[in-house]
Protein backbone atom coordinates (compact mmCIF):
# COMPACT_ATOMS: atom_id res chain seq x y z
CA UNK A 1 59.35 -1.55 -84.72
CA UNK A 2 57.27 -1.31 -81.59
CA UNK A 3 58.18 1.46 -78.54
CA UNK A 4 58.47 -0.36 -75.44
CA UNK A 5 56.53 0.72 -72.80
CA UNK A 6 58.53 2.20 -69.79
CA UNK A 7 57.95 0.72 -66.41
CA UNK A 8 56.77 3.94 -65.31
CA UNK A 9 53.75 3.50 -67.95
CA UNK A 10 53.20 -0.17 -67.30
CA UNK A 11 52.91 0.38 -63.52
CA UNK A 12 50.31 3.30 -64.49
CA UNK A 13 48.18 1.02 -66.70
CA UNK A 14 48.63 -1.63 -63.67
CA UNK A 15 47.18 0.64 -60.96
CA UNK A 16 44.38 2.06 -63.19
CA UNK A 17 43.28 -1.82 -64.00
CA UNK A 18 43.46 -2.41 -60.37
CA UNK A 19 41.13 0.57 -59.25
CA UNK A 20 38.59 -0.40 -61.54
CA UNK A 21 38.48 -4.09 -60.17
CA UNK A 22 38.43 -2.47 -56.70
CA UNK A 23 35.61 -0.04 -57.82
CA UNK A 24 33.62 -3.16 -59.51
CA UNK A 25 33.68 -5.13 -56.35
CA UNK A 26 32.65 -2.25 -54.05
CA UNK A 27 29.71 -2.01 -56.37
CA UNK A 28 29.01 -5.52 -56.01
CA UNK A 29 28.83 -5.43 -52.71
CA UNK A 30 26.83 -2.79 -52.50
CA UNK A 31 24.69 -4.53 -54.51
CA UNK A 32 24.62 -7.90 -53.50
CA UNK A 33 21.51 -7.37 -51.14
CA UNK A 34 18.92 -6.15 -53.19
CA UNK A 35 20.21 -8.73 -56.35
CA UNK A 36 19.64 -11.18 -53.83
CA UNK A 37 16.51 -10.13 -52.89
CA UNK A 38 15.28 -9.61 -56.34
CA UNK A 39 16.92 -13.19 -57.24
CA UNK A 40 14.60 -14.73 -53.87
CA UNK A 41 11.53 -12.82 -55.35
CA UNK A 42 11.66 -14.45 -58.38
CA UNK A 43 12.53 -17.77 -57.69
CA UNK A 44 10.94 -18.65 -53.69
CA UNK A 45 14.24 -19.21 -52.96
CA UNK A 46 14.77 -19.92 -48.79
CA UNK A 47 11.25 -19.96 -48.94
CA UNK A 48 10.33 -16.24 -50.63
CA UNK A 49 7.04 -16.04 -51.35
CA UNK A 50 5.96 -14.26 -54.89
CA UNK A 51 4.01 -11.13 -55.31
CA UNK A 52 1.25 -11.11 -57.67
CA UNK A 53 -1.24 -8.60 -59.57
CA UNK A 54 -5.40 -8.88 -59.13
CA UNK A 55 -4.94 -9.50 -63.31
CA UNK A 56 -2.59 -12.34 -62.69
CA UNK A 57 -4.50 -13.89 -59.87
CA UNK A 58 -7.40 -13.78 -62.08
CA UNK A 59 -6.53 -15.85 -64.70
CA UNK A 60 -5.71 -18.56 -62.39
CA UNK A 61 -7.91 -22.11 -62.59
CA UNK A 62 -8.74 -23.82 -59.27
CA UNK A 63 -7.20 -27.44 -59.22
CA UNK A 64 -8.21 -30.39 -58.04
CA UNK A 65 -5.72 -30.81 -55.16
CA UNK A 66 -6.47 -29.99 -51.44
CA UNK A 67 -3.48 -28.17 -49.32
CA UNK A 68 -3.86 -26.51 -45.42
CA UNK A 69 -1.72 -23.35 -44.81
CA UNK A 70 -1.03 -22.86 -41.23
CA UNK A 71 -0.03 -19.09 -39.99
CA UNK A 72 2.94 -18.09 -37.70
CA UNK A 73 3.38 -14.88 -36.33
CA UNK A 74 6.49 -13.56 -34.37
CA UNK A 75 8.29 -10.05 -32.70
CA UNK A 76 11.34 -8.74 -32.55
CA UNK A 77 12.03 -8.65 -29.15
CA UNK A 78 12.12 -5.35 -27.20
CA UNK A 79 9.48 -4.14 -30.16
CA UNK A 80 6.51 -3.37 -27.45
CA UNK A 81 3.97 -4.79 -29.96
CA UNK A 82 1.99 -8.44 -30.03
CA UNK A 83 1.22 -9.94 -33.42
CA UNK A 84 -0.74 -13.04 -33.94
CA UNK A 85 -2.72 -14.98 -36.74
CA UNK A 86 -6.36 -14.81 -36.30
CA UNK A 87 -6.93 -18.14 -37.83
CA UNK A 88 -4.38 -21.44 -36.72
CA UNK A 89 -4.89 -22.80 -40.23
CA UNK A 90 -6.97 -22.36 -43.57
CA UNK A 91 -7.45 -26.18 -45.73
CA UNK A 92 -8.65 -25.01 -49.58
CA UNK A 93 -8.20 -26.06 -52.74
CA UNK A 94 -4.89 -25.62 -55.02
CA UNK A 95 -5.81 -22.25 -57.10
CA UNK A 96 -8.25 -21.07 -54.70
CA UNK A 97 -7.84 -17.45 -53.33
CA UNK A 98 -8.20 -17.11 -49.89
CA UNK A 99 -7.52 -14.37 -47.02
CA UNK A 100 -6.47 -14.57 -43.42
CA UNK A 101 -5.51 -12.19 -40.86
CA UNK A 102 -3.46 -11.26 -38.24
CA UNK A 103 -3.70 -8.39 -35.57
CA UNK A 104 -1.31 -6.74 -34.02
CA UNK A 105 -1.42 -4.41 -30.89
CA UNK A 106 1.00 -1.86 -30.01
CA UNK A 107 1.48 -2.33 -26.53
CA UNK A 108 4.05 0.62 -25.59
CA UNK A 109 3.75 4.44 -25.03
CA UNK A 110 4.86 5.57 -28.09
CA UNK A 111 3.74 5.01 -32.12
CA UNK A 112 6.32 2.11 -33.53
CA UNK A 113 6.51 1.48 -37.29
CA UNK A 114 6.95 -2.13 -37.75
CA UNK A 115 8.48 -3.56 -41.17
CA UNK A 116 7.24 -7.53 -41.38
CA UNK A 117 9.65 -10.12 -43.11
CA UNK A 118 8.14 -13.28 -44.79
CA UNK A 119 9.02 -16.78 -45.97
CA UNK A 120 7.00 -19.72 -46.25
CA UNK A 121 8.09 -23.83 -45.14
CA UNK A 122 8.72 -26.31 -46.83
CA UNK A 123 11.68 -24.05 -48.62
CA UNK A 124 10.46 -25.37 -52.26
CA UNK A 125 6.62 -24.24 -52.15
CA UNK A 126 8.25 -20.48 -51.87
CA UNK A 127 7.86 -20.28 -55.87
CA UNK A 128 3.81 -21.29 -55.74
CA UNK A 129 3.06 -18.97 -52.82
CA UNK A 130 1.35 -15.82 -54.26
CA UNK A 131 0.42 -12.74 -52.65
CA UNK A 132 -2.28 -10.49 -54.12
CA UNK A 133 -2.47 -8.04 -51.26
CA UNK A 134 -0.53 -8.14 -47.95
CA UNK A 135 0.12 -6.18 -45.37
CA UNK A 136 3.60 -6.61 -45.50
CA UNK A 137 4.51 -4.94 -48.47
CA UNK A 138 4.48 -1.59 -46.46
CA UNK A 139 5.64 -0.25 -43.18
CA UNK A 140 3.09 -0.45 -40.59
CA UNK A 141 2.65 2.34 -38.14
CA UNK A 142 0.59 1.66 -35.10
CA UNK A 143 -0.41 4.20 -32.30
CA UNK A 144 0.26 3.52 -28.41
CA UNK A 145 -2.52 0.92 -27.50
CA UNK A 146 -3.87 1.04 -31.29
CA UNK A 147 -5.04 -2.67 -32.64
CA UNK A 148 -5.37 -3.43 -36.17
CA UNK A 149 -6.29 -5.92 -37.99
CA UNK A 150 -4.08 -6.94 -40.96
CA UNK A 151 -4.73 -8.74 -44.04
CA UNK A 152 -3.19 -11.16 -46.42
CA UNK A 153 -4.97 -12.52 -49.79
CA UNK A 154 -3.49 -15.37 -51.32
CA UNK A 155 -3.42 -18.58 -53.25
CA UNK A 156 -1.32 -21.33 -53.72
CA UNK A 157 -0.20 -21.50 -57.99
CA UNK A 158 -1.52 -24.89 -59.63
CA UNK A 159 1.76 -25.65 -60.89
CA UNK A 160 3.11 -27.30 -57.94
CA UNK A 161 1.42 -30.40 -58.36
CA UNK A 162 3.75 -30.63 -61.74
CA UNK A 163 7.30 -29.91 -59.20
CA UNK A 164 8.32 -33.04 -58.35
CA UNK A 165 9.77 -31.27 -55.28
CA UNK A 166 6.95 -29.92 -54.14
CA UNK A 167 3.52 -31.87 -55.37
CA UNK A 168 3.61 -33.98 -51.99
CA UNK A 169 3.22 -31.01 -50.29
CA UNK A 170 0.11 -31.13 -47.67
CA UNK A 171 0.87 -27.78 -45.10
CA UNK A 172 2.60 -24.71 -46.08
CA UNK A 173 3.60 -22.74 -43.15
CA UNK A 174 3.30 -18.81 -43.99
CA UNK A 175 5.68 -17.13 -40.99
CA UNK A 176 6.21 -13.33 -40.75
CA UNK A 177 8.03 -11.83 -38.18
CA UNK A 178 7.47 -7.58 -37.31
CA UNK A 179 10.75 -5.59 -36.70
CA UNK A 180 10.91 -1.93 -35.48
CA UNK A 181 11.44 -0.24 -38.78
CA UNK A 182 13.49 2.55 -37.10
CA UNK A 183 16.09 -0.29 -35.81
CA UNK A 184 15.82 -2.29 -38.95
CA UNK A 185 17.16 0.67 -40.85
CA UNK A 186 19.95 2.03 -38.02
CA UNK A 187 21.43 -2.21 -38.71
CA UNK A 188 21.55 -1.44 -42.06
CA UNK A 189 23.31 1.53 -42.15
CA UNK A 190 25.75 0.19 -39.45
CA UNK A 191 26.60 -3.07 -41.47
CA UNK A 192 26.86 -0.54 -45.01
CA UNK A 193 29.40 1.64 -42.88
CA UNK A 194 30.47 -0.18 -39.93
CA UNK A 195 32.50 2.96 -38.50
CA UNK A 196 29.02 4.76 -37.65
């Protein structure tokens, strides 16, 4: 014959089961951001461009197809730096790999590390958008009145002339936009623990 379980017990078991659900969706949320980011990376989604090696771009074959990449370049208001593209826009084959640059200036009185965030428009040529080297895969730490150049080497993956999506594609519009690292970081920690 089976031993019932007391309510005392049951309750128990209850509360335990609860905590772990609670403890699971804390964790979730904790990490929801960098999944997401990961889950961007690795498919251009919102417009994410991809990272690549110097062995992967190697291997790539230069298509047929012609495409023009035009360069944005924005600041976060209040940052005391200017940022612009050196070049408006850069027409070259599908496959090619090309570089561009930007400078930036730090206009203020103090050193500012800048962080730069990145996507690429139309949303769908995210996933055929490669990046060799860039600066924005590090923080960037300028010196009052200091001017740098910064560049980006890229190409644009043969395989979107097979998407559907994406093979009427003529411009891609690579936009990065510089934040004050120092900030950046202080809005993260305030939205991870709002009572900061």
């Amino acid at each position: 014959m089976k031993a019932i379980a007391s309510p005392d017990n049951r309750n128990r078991r209850t509360a335990l089961v609860m905590a772990a659900v609670a403890l699971a969706m804390l964790g979730l949320g904790f990490a929801a951001v960098p999944l997401y980011r990961i889950f961007c990376q690795v498919t251009g989604f919102g417009g994410t461009t991809m990272r690549v090696s110097e062995a992967q771009a190697s291997s790539v074959k230069v298509a047929d197809g012609h495409i023009s990449v035009r360069f944005d370049a924005n600041v976060d208001r209040g940052m005391g730096w200017r940022f612009q593209p050196q070049q408006v826009t850069q027409d070259m084959r599908i496959g090619q790999r090309k570089q561009a640059f930007y400078w930036a200036e730090n206009t203020s009185s103090e050193p500012i590390t800048g962080v730069a965030s990145f996507n690429v428009e139309p949303e769908q040529a995210g996933k055929y958008f490669n990046k060799i080297q860039c600066f924005c895969f590090n923080q960037q730490t300028l010196q009052p009145g200091q001017k740098v150049d910064m560049p980006v080497i890229y190409y644009v993956d043969p395989a979107i002339a097979d998407d559907p999506e994406a093979r009427d594609i003529k411009q891609i519009t690579l936009s990065y936009t510089f934040h004050n690292a120092a900030k950046s970081t202080a809005k993260a920690l305030d939205r991870a623990d709002p009572a900061r």
